[in-house]
PDB file of N, CA and C in Angstrom:
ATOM      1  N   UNK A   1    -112.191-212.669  44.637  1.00  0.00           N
ATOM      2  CA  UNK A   1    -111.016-211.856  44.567  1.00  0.00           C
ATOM      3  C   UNK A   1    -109.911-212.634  43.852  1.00  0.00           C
ATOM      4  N   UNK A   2    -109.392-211.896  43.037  1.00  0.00           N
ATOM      5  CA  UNK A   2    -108.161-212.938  42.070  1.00  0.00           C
ATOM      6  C   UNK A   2    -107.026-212.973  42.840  1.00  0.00           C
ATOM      7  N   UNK A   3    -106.200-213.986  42.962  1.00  0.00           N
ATOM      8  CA  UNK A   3    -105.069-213.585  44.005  1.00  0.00           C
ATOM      9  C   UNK A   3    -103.528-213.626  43.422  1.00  0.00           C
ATOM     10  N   UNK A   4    -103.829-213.005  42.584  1.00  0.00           N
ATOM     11  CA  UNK A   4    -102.503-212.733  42.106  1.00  0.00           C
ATOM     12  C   UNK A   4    -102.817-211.097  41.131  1.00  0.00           C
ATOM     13  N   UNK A   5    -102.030-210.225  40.712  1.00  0.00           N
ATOM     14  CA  UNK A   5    -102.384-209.566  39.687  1.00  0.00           C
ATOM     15  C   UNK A   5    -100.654-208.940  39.423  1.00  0.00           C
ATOM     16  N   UNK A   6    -100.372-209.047  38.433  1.00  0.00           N
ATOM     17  CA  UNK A   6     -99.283-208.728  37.746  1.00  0.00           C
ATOM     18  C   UNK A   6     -98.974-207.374  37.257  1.00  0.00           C
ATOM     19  N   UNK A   7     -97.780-206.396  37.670  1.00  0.00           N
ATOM     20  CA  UNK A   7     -98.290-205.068  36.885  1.00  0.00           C
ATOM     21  C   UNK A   7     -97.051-204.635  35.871  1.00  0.00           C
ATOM     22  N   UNK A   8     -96.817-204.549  34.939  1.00  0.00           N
ATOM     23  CA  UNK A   8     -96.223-204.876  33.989  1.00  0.00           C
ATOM     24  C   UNK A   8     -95.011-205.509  33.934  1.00  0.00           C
ATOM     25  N   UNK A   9     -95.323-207.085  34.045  1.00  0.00           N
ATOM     26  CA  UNK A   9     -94.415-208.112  34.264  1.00  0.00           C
ATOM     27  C   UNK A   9     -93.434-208.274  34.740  1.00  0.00           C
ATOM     28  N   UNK A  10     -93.314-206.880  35.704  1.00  0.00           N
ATOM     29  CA  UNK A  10     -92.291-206.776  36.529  1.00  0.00           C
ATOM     30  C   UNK A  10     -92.764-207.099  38.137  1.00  0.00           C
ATOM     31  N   UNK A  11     -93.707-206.697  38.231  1.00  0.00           N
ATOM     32  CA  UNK A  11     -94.680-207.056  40.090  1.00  0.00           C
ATOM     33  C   UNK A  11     -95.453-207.691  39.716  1.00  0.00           C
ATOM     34  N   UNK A  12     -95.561-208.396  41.215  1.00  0.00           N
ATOM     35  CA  UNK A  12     -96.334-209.589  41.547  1.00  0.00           C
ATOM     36  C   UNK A  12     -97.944-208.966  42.395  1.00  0.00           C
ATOM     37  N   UNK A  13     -98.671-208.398  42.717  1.00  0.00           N
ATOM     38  CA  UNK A  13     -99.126-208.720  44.150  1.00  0.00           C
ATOM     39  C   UNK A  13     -99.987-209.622  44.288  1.00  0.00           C
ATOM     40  N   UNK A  14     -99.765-210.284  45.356  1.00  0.00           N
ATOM     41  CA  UNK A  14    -100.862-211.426  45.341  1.00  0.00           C
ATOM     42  C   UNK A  14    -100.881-211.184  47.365  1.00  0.00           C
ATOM     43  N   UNK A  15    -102.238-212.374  47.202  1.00  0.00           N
ATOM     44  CA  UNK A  15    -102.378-213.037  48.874  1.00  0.00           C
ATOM     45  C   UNK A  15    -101.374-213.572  49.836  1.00  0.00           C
ATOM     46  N   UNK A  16    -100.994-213.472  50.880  1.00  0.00           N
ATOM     47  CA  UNK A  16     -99.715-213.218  51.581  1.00  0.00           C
ATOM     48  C   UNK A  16    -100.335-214.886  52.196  1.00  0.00           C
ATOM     49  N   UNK A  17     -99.355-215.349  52.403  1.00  0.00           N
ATOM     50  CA  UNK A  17     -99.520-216.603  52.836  1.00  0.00           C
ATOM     51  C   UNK A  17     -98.578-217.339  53.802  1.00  0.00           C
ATOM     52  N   UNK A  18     -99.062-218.153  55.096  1.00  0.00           N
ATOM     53  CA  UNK A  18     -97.617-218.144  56.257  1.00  0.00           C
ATOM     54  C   UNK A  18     -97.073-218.548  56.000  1.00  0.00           C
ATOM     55  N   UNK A  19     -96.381-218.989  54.854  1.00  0.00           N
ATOM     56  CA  UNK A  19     -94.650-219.276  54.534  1.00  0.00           C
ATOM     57  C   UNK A  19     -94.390-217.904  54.375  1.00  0.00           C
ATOM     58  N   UNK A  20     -94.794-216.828  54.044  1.00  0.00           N
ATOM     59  CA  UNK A  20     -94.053-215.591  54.039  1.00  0.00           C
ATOM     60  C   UNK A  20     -94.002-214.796  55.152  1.00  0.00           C
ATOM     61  N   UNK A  21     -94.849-215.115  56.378  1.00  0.00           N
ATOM     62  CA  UNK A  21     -94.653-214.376  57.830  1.00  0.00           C
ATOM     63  C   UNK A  21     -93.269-213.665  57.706  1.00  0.00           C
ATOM     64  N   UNK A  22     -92.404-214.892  57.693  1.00  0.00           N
ATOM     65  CA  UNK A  22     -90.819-215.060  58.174  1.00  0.00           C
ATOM     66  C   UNK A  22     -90.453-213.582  57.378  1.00  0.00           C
ATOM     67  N   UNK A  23     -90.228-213.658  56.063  1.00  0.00           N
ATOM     68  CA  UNK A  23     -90.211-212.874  54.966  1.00  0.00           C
ATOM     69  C   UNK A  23     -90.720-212.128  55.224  1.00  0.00           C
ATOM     70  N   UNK A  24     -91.585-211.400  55.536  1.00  0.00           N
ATOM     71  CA  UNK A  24     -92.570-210.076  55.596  1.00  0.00           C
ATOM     72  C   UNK A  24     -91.490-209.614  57.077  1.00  0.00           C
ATOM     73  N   UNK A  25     -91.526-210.271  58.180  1.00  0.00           N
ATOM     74  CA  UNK A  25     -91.220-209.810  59.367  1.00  0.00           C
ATOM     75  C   UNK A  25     -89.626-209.121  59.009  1.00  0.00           C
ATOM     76  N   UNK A  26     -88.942-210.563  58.498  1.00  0.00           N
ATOM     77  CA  UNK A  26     -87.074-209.715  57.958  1.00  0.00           C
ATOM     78  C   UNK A  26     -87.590-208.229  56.674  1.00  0.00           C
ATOM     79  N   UNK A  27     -88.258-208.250  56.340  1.00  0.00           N
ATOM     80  CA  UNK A  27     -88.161-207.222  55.547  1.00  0.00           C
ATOM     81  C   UNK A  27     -88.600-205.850  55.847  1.00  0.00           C
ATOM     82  N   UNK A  28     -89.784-206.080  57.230  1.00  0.00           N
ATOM     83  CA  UNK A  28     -90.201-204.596  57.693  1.00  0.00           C
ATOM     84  C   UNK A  28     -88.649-204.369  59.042  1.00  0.00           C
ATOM     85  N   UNK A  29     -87.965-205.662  59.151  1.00  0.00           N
ATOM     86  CA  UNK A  29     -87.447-204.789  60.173  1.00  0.00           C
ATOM     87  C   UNK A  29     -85.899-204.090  59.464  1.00  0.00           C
ATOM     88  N   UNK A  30     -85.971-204.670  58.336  1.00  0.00           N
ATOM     89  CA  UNK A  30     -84.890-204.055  57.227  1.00  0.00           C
ATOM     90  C   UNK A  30     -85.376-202.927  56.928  1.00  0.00           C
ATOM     91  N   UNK A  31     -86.426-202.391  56.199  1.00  0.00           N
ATOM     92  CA  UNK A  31     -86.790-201.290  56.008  1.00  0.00           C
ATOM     93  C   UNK A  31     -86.720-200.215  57.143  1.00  0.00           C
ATOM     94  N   UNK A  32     -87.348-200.463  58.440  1.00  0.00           N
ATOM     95  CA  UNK A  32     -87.050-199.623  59.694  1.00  0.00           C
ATOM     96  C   UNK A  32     -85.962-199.497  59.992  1.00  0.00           C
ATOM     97  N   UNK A  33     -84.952-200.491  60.278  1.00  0.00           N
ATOM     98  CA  UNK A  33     -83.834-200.332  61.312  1.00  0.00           C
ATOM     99  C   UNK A  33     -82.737-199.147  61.800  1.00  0.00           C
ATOM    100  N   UNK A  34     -83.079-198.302  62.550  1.00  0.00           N
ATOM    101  CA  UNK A  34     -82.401-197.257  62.868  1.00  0.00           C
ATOM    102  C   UNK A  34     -82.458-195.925  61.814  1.00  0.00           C
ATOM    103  N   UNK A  35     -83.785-196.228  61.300  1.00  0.00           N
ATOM    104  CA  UNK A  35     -84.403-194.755  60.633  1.00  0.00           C
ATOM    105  C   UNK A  35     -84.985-193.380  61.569  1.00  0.00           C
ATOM    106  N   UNK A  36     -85.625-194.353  62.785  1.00  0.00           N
ATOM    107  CA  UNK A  36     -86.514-193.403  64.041  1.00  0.00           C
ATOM    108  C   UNK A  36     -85.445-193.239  65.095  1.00  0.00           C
ATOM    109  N   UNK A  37     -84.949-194.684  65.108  1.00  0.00           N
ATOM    110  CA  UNK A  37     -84.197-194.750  66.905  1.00  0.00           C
ATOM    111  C   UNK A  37     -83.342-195.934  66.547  1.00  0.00           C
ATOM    112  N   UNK A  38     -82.109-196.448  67.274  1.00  0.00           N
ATOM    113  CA  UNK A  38     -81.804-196.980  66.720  1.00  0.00           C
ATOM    114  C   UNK A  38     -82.339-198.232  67.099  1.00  0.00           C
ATOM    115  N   UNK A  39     -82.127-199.346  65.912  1.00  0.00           N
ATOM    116  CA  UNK A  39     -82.781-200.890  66.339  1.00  0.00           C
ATOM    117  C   UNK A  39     -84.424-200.226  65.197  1.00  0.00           C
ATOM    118  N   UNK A  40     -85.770-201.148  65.955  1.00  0.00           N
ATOM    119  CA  UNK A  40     -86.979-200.702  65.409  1.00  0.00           C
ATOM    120  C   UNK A  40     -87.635-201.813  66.471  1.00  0.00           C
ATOM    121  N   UNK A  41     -88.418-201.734  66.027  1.00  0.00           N
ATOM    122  CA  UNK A  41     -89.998-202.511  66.671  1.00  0.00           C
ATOM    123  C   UNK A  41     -91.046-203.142  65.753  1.00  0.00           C
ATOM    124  N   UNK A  42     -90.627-202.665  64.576  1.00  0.00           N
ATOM    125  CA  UNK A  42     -92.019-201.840  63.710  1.00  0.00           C
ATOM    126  C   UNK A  42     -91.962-203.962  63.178  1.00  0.00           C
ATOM    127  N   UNK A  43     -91.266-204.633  63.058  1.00  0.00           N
ATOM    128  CA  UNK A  43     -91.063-206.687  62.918  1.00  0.00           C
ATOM    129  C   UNK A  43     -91.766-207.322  63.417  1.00  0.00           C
ATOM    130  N   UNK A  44     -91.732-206.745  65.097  1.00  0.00           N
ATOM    131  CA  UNK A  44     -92.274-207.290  66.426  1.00  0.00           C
ATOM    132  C   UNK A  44     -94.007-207.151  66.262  1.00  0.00           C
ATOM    133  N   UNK A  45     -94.123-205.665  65.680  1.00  0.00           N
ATOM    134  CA  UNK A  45     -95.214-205.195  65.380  1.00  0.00           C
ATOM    135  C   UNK A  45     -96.370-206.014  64.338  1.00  0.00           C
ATOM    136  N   UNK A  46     -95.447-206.509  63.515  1.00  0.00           N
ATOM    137  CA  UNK A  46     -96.180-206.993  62.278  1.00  0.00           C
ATOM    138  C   UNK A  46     -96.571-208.502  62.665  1.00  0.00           C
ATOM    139  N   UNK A  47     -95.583-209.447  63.467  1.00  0.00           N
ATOM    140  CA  UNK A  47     -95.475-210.503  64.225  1.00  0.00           C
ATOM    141  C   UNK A  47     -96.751-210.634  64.990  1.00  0.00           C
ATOM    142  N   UNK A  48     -96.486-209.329  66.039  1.00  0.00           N
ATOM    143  CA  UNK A  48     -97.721-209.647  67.033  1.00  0.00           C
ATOM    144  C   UNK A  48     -99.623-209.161  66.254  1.00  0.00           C
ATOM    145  N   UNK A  49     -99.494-208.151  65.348  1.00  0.00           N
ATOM    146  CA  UNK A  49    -100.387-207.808  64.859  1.00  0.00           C
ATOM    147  C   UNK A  49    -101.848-209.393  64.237  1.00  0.00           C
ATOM    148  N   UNK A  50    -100.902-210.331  63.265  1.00  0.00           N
ATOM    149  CA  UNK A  50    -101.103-211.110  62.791  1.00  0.00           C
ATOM    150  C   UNK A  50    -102.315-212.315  64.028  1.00  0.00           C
ATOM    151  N   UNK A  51    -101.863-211.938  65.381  1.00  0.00           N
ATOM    152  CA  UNK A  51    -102.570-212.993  65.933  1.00  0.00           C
ATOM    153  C   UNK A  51    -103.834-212.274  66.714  1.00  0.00           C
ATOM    154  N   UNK A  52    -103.745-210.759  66.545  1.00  0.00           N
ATOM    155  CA  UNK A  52    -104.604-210.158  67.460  1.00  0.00           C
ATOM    156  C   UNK A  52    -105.978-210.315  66.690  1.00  0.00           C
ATOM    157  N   UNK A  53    -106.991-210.055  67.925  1.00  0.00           N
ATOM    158  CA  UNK A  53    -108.036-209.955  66.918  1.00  0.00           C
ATOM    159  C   UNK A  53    -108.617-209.037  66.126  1.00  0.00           C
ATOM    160  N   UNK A  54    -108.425-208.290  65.959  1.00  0.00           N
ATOM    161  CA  UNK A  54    -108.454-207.274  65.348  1.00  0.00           C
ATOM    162  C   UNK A  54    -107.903-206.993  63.945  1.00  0.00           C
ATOM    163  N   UNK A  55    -106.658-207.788  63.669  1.00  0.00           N
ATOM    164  CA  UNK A  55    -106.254-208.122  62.144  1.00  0.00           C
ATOM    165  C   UNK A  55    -107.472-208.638  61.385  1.00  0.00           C
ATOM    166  N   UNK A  56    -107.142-208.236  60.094  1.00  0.00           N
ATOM    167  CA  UNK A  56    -108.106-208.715  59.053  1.00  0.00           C
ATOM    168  C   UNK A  56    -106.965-209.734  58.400  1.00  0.00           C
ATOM    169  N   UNK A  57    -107.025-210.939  58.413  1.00  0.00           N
ATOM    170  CA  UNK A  57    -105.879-211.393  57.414  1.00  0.00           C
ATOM    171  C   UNK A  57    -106.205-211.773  55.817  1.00  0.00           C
ATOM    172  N   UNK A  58    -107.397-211.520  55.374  1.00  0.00           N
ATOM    173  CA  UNK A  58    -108.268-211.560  54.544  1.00  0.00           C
ATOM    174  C   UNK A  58    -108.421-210.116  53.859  1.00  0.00           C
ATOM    175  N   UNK A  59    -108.138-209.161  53.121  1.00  0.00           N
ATOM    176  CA  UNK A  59    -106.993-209.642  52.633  1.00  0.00           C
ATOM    177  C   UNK A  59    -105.440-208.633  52.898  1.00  0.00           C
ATOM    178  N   UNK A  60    -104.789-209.720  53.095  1.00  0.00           N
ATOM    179  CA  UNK A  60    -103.136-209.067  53.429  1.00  0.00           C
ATOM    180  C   UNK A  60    -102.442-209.329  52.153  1.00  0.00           C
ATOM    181  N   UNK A  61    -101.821-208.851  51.647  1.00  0.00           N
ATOM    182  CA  UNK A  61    -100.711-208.755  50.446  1.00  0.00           C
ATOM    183  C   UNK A  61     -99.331-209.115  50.839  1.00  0.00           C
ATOM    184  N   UNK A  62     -98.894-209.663  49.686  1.00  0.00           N
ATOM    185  CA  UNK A  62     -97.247-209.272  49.361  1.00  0.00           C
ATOM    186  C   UNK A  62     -97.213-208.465  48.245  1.00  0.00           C
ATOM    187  N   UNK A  63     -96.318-207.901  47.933  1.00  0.00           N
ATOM    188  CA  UNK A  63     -95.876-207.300  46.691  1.00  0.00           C
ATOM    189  C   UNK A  63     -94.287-207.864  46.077  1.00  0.00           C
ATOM    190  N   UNK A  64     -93.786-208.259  45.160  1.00  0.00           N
ATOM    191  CA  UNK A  64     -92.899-209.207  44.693  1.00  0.00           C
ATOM    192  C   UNK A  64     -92.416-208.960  43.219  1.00  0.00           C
ATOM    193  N   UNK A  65     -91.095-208.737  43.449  1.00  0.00           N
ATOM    194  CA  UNK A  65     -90.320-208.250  41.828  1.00  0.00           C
ATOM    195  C   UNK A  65     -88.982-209.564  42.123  1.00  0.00           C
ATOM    196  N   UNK A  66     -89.334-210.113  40.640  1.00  0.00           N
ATOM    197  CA  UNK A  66     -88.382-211.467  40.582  1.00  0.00           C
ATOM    198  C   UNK A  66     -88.530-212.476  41.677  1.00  0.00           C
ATOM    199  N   UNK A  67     -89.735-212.519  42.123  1.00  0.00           N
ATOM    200  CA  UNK A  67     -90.109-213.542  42.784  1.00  0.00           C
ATOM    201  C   UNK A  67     -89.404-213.497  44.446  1.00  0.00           C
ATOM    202  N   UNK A  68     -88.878-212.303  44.393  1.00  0.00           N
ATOM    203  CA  UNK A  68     -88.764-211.597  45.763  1.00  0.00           C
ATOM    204  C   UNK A  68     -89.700-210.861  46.327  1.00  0.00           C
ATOM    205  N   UNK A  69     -89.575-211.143  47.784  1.00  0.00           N
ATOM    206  CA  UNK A  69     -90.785-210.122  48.291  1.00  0.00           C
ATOM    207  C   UNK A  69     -90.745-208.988  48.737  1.00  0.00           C
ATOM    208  N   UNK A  70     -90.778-207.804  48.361  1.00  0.00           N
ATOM    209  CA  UNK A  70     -90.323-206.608  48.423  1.00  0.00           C
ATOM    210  C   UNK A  70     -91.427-205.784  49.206  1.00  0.00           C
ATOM    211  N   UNK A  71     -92.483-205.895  49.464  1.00  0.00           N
ATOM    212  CA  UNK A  71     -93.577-204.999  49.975  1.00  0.00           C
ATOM    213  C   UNK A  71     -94.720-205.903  50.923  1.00  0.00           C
ATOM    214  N   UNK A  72     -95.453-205.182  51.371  1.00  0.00           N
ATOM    215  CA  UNK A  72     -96.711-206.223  52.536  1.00  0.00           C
ATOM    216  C   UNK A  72     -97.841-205.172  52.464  1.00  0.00           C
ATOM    217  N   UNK A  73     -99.084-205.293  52.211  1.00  0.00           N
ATOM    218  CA  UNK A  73    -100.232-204.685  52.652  1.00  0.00           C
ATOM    219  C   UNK A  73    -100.454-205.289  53.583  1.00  0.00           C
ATOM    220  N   UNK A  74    -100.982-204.917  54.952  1.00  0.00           N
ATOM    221  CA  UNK A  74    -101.935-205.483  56.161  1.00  0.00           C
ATOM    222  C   UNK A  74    -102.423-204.360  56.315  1.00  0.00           C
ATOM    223  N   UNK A  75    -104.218-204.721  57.218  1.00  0.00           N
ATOM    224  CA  UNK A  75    -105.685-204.148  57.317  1.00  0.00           C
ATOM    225  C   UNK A  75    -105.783-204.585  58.869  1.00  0.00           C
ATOM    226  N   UNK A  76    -105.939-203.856  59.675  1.00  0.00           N
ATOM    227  CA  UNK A  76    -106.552-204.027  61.244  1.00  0.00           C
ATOM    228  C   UNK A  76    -107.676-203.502  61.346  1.00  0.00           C
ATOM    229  N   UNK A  77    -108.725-203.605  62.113  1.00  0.00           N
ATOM    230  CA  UNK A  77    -109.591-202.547  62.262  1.00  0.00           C
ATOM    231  C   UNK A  77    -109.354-201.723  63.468  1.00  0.00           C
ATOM    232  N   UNK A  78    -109.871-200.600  63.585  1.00  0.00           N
ATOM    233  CA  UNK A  78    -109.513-199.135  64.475  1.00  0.00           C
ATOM    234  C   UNK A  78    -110.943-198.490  64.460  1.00  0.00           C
ATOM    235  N   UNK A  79    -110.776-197.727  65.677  1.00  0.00           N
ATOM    236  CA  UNK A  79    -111.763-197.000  65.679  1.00  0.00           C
ATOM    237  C   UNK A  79    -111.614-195.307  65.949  1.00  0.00           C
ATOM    238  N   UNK A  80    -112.277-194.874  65.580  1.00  0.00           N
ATOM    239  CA  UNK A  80    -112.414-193.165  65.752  1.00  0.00           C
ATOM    240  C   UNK A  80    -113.753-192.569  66.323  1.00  0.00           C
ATOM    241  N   UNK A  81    -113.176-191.689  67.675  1.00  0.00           N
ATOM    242  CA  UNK A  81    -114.768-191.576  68.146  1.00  0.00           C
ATOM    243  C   UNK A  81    -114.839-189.919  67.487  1.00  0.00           C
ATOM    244  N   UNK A  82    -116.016-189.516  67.079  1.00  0.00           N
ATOM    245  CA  UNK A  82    -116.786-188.449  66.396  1.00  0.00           C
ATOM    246  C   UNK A  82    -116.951-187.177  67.642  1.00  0.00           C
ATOM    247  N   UNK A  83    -117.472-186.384  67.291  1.00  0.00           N
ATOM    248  CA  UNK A  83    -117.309-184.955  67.821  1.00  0.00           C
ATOM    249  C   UNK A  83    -118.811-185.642  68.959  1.00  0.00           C
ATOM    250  N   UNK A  84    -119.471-186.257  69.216  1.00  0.00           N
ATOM    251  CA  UNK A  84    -120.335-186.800  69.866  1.00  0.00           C
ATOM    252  C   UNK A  84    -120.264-187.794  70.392  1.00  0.00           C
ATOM    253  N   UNK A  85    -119.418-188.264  70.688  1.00  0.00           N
ATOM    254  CA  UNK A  85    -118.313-189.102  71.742  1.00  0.00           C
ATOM    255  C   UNK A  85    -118.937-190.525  71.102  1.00  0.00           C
ATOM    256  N   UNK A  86    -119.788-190.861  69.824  1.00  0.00           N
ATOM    257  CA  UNK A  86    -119.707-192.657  69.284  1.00  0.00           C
ATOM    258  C   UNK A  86    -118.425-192.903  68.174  1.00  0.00           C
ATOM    259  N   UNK A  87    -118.141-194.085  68.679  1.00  0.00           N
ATOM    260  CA  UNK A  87    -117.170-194.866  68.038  1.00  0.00           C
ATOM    261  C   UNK A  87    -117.962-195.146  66.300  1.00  0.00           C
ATOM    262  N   UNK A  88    -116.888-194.828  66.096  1.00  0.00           N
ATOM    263  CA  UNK A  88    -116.495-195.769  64.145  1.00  0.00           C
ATOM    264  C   UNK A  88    -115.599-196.294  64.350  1.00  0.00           C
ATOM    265  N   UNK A  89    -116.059-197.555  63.702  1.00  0.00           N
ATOM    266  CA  UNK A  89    -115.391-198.605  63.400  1.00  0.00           C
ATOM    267  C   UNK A  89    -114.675-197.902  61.760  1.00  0.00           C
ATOM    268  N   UNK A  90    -113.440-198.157  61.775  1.00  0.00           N
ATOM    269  CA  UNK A  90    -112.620-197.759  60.444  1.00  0.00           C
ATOM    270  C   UNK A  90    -111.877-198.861  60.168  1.00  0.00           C
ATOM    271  N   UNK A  91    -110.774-198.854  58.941  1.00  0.00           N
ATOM    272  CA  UNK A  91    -109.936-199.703  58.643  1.00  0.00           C
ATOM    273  C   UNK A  91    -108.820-199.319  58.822  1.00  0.00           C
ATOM    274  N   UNK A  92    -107.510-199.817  58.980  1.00  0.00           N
ATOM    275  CA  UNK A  92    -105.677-199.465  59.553  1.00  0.00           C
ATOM    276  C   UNK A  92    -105.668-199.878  58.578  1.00  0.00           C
ATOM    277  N   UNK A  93    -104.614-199.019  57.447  1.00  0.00           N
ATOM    278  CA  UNK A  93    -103.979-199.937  56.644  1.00  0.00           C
ATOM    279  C   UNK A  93    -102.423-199.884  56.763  1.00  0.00           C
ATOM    280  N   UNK A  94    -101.472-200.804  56.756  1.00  0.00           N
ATOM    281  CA  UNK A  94     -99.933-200.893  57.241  1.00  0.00           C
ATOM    282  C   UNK A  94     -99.375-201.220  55.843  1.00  0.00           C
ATOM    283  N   UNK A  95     -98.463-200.322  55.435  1.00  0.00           N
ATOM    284  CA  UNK A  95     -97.822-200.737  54.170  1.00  0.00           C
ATOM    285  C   UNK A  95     -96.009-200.899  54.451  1.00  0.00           C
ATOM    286  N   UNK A  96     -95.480-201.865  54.127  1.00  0.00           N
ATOM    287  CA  UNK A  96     -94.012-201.323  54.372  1.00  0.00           C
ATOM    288  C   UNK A  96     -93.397-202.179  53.091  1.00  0.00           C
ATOM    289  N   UNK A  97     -92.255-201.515  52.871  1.00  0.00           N
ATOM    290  CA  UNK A  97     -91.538-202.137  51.513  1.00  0.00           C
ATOM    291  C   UNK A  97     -90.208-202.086  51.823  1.00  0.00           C
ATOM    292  N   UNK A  98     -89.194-202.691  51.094  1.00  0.00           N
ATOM    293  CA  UNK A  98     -87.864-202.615  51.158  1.00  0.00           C
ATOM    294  C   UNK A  98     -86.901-201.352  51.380  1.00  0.00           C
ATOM    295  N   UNK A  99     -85.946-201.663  52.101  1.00  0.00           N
ATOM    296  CA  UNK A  99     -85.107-200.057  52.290  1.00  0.00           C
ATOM    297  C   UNK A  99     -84.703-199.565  50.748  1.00  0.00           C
ATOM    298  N   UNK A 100     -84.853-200.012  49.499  1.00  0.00           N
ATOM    299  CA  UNK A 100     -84.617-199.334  48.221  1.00  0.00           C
ATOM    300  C   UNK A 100     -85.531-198.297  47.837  1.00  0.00           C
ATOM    301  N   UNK A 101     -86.500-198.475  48.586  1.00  0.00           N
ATOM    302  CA  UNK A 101     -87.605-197.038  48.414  1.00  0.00           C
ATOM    303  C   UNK A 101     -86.934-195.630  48.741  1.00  0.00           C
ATOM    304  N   UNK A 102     -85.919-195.572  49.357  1.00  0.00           N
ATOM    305  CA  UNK A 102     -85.066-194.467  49.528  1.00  0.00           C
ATOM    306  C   UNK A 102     -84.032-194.502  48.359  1.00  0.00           C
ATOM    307  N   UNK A 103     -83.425-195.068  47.557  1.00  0.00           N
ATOM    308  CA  UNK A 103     -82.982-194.939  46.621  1.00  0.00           C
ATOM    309  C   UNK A 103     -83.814-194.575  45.152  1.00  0.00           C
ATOM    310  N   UNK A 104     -84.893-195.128  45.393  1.00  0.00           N
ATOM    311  CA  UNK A 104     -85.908-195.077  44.124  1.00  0.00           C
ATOM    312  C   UNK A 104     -86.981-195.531  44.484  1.00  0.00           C
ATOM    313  N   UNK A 105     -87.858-195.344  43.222  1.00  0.00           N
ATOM    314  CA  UNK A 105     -89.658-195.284  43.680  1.00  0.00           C
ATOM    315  C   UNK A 105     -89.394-197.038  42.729  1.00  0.00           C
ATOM    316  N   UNK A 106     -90.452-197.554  43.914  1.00  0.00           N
ATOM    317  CA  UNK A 106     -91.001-198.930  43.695  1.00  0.00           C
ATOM    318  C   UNK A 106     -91.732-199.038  42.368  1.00  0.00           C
ATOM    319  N   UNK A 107     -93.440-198.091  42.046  1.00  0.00           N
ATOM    320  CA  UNK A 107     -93.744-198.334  41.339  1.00  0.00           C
ATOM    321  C   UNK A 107     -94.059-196.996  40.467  1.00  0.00           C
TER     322      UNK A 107
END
């Protein structure tokens, strides 16, 4: 997997790496904050997600314009049980990006 890919020399996305926890966490709780209720959760969420087992951290994203980090892919796995009561195993995917997505489209 290449870990970087560039999309017209304006974005970054590459492999998310724990110097950016910090960064990923201030930025989903910027994007949430008092959109649903006031305050959010959705920080705490991304925080605690990272250690469960169930995260895939393999592969998690950033997304990055000017060497800022503006966006996060994360993958959990989940399951869905079928009209015959067995479990599938599926994939979660969690996307969150900067509160400017309400002013304008990212990409």
């Amino acid at each position: 997997m290449k870990e970087q890919i560039n999309l017209n020399n304006d974005y970054t996305i590459r492999l998310e790496t724990e110097n950016d926890y910090r960064e990923v966490e201030n930025l989903t709780r910027e994007a949430f904050r008092n959109v649903y209720k006031p305050g959010c959760d959705e920080h705490y969420f991304v925080h605690m997600m990272r250690s469960h087992p169930d995260f895939i951290p393999d592969p998690a994203f950033v997304v990055e314009k000017d060497g800022k980090i503006i966006g996060n892919i994360m993958y959990t796995k989940a399951w869905l049980r079928d009209e015959e009561g067995n479990l599938k195993e599926i994939l979660s995917l969690f996307v969150f990006h900067d509160a400017g997505w309400r002013k304008d489209t990212v990409f």
